[in-house]
N, C-alpha and C. Protein backbone atom coordinates (compact mmCIF):
# COMPACT_ATOMS: atom_id res chain seq x y z
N UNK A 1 -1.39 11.62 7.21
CA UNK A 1 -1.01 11.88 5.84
C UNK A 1 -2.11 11.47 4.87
N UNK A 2 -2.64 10.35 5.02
CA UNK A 2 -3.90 9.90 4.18
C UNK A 2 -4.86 10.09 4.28
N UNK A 3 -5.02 11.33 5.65
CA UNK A 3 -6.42 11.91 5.87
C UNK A 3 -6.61 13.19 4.52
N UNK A 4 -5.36 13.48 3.97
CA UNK A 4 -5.41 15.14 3.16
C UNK A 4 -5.61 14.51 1.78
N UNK A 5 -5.58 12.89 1.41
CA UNK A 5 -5.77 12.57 0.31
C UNK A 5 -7.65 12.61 -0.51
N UNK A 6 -7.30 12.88 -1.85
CA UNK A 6 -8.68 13.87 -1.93
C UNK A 6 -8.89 12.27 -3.80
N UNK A 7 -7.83 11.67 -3.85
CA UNK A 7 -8.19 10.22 -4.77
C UNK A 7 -6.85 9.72 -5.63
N UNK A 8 -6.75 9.46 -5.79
CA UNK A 8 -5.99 8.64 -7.06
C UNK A 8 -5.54 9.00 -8.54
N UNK A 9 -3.99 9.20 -9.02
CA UNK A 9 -3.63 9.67 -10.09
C UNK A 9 -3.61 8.28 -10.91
N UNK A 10 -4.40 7.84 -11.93
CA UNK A 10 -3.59 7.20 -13.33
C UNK A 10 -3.90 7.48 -14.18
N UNK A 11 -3.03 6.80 -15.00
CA UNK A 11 -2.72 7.32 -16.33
C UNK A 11 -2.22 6.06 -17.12
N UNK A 12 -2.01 6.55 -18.47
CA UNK A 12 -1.66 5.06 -19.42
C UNK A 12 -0.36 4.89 -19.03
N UNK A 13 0.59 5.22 -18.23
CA UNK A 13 1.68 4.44 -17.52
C UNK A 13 1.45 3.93 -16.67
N UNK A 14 0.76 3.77 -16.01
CA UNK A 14 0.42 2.96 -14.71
C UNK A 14 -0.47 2.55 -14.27
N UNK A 15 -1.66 2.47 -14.67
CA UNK A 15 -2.55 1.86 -14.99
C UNK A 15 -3.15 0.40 -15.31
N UNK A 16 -2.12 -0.05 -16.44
CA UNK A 16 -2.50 -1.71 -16.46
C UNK A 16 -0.96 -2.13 -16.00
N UNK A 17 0.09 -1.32 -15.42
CA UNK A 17 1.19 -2.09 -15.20
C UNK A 17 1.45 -3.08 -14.83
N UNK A 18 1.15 -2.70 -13.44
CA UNK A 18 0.93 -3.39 -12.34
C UNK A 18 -0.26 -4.76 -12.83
N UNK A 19 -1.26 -5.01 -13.26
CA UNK A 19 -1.67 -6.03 -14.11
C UNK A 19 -1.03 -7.19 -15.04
N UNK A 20 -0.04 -6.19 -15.89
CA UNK A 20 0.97 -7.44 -16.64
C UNK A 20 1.63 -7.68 -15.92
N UNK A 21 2.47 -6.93 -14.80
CA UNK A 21 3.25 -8.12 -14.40
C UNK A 21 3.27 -9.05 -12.75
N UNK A 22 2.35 -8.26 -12.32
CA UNK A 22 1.67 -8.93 -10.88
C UNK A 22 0.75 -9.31 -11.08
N UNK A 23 -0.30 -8.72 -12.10
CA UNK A 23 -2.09 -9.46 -12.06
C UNK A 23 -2.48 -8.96 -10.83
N UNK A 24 -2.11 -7.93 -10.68
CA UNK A 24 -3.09 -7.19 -9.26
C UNK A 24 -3.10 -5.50 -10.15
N UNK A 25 -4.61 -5.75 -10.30
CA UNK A 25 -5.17 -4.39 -11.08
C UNK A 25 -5.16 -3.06 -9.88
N UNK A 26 -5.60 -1.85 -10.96
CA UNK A 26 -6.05 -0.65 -10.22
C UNK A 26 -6.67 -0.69 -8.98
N UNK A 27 -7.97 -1.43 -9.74
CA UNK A 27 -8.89 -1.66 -8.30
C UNK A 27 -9.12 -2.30 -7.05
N UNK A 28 -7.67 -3.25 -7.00
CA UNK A 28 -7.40 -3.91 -5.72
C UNK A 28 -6.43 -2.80 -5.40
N UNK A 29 -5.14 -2.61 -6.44
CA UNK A 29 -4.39 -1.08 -5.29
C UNK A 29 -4.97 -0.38 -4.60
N UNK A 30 -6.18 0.43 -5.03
CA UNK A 30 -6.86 1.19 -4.26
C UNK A 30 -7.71 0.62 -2.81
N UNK A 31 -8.24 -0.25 -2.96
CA UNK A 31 -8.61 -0.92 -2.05
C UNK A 31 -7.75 -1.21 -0.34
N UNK A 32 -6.89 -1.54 -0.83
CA UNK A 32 -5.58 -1.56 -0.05
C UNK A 32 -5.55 -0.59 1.05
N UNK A 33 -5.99 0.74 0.60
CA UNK A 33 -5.64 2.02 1.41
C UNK A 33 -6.88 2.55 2.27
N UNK A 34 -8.27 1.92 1.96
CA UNK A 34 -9.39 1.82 2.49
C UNK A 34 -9.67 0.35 3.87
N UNK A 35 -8.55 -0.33 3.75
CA UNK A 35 -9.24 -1.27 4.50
C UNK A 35 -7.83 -1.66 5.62
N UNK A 36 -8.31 -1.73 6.64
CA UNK A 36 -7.44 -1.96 7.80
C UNK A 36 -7.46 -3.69 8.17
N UNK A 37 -6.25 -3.43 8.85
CA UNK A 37 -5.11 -2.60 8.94
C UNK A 37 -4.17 -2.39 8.14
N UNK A 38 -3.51 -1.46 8.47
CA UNK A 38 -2.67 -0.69 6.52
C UNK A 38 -0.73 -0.85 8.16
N UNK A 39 -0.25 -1.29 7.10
CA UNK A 39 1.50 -1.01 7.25
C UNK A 39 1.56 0.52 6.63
N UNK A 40 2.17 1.16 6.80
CA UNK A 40 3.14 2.27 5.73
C UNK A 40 4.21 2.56 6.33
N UNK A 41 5.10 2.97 5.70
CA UNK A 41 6.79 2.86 5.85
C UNK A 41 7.46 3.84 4.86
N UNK A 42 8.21 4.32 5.30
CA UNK A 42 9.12 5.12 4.60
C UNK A 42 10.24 4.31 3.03
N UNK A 43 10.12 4.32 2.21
CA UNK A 43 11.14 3.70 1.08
C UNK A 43 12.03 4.53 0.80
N UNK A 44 13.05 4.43 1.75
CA UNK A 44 14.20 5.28 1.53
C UNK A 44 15.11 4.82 0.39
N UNK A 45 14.96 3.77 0.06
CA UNK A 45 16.15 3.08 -0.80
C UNK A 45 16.11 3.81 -2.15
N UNK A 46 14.34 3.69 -2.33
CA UNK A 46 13.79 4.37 -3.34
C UNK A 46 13.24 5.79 -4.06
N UNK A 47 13.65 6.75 -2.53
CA UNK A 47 12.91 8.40 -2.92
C UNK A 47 14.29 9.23 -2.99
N UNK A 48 14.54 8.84 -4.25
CA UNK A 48 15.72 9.95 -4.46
C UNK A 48 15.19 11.25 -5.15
N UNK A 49 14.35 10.93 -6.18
CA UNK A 49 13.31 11.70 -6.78
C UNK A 49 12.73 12.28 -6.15
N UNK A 50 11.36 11.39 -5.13
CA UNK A 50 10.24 11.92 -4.94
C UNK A 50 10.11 11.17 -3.44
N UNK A 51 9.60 11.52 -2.51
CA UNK A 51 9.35 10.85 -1.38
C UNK A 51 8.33 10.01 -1.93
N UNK A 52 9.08 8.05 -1.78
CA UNK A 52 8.18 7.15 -1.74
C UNK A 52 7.50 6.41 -0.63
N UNK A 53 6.64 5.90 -0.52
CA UNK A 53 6.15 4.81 0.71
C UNK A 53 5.91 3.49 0.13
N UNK A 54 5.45 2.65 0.99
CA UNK A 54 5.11 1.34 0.92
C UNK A 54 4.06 1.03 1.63
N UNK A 55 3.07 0.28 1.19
CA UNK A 55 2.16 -0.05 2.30
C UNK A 55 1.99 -1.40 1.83
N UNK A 56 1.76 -2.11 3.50
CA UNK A 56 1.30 -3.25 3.45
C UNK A 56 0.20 -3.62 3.70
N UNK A 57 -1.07 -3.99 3.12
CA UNK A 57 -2.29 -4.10 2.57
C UNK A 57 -3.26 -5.30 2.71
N UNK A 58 -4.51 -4.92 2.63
CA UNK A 58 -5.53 -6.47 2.48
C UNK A 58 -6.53 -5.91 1.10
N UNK A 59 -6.73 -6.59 0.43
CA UNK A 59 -7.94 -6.19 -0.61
C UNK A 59 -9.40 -6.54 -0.22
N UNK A 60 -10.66 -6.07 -0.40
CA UNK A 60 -11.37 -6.71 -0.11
C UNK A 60 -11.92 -8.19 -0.25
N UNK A 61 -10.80 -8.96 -0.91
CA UNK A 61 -11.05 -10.13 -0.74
C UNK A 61 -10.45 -10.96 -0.27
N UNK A 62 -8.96 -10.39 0.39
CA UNK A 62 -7.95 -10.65 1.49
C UNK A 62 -6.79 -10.76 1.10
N UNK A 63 -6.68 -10.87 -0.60
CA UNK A 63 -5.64 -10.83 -0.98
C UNK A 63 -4.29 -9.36 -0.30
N UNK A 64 -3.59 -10.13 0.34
CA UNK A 64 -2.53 -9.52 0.81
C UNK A 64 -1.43 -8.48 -0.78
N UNK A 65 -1.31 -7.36 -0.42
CA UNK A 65 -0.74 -7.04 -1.33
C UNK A 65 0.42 -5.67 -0.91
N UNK A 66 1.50 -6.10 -1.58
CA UNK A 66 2.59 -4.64 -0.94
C UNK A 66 2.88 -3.81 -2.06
N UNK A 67 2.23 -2.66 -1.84
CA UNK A 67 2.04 -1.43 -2.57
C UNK A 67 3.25 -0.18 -2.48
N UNK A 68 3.91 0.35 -3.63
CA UNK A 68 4.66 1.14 -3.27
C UNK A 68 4.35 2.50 -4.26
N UNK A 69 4.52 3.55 -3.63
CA UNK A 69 3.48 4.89 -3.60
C UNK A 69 3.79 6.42 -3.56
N UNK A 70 3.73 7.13 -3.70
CA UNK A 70 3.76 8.46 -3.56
C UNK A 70 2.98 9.11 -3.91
N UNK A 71 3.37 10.41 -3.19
CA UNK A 71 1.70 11.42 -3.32
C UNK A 71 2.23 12.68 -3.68
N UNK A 72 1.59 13.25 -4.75
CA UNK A 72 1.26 14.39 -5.48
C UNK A 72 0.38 15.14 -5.23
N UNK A 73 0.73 16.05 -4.86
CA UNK A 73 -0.51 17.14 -4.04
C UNK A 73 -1.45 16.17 -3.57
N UNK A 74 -2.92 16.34 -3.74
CA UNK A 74 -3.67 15.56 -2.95
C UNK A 74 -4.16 14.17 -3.28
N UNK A 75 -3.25 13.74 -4.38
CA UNK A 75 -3.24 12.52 -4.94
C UNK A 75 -2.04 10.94 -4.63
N UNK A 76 -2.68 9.80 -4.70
CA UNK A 76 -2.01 9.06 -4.59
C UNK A 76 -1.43 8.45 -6.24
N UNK A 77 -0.18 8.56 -5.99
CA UNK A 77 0.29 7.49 -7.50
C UNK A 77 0.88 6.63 -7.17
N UNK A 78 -0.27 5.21 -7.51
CA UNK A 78 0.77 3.62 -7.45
C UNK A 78 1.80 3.54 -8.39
N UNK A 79 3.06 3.31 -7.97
CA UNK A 79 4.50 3.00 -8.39
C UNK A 79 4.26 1.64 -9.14
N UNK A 80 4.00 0.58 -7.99
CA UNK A 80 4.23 -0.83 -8.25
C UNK A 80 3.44 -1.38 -6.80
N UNK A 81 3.14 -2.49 -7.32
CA UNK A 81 2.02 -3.42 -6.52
C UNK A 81 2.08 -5.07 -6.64
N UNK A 82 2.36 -5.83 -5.82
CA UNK A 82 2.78 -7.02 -6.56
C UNK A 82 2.06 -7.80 -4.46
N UNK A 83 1.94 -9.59 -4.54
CA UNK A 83 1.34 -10.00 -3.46
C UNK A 83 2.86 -9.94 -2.52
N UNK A 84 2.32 -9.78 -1.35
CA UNK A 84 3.24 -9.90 -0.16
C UNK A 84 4.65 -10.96 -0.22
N UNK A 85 5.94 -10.61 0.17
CA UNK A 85 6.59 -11.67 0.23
C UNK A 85 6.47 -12.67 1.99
N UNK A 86 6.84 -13.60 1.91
CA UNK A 86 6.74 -13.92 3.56
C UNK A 86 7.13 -12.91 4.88
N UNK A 87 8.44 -12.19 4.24
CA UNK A 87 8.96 -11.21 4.89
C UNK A 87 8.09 -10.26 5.31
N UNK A 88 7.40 -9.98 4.20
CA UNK A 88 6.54 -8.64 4.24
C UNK A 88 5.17 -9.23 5.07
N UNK A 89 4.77 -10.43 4.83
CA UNK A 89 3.34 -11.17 5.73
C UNK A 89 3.88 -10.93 6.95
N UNK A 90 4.90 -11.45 7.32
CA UNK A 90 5.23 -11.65 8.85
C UNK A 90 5.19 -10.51 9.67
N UNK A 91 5.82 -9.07 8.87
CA UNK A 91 5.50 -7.66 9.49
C UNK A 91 4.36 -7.31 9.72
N UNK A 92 3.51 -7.57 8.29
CA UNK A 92 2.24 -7.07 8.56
C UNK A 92 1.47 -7.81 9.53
N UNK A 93 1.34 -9.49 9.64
CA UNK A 93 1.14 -10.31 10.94
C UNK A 93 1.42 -9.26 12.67
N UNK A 94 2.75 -9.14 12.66
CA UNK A 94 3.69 -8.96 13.75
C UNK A 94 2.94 -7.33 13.61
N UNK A 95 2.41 -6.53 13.21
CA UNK A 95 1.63 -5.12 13.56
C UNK A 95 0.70 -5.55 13.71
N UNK A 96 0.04 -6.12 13.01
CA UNK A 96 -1.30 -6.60 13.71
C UNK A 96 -1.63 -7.21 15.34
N UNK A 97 -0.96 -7.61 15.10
CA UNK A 97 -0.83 -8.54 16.92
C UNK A 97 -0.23 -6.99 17.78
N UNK A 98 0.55 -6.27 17.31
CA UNK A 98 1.05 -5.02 18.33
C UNK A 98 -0.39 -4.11 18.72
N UNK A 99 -0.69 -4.37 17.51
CA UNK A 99 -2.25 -3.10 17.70
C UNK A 99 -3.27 -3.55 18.19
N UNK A 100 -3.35 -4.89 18.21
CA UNK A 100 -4.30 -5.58 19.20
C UNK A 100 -3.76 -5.59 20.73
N UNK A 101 -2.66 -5.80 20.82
CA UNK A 101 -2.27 -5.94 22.36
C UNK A 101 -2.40 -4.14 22.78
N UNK A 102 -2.23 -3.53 22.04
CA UNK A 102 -2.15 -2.18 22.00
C UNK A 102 -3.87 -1.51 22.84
N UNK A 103 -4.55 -2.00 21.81
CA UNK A 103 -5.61 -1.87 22.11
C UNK A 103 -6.40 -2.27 23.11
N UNK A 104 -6.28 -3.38 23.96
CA UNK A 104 -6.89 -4.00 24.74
C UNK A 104 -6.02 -3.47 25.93
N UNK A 105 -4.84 -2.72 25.85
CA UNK A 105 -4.59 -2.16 27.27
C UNK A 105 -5.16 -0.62 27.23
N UNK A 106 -5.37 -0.22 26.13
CA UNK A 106 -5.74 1.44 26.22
C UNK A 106 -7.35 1.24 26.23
């Protein structure tokens, strides 16, 4: 799905949102989707509208961050972005360790 993505939608709604009230800007969201290993997940609770996702994330400076998302033609639009809860560390932990054991048998 994130191979057909061609960059990033913002705009003055969403843009510094995510800044006032997480303090995690544009340029760590994006980051997020460039650097492995990436969670993504279906947000069913949330795509009544629009099919949403979630991803669980590293920034390039390790800040852990859980991103929630949808895509517009060949664009991504951040929803909301705020740092990991424990819940959400422990998944992203607990895939990491799957894709390593994963890996070392294939």
């Amino acid at each position: 799905m994130l191979s057909q993505i061609e960059g990033f939608e913002w705009d003055n709604g969403n843009i510094n949102k995510n800044w006032k009230k997480h303090r995690v800007s544009h340029t760590e969201c994006e980051e997020v989707f460039f650097n492995e290993p990436l969670v993504i997940g279906i947000d069913e609770k949330h795509s009544e509208a629009e099919n949403r996702l979630y991803l669980l994330g590293r920034t390039d400076n390790g800040r852990l961050l859980f991103v929630v998302f949808t895509t517009r033609k060949e664009k991504i639009r951040v929803i909301s972005a705020r740092d990991m809860n424990k819940k959400e560390r422990n998944v992203y932990y607990e895939q990491i360790e799957k894709n390593t054991e994963n890996q070392k048998r294939g």
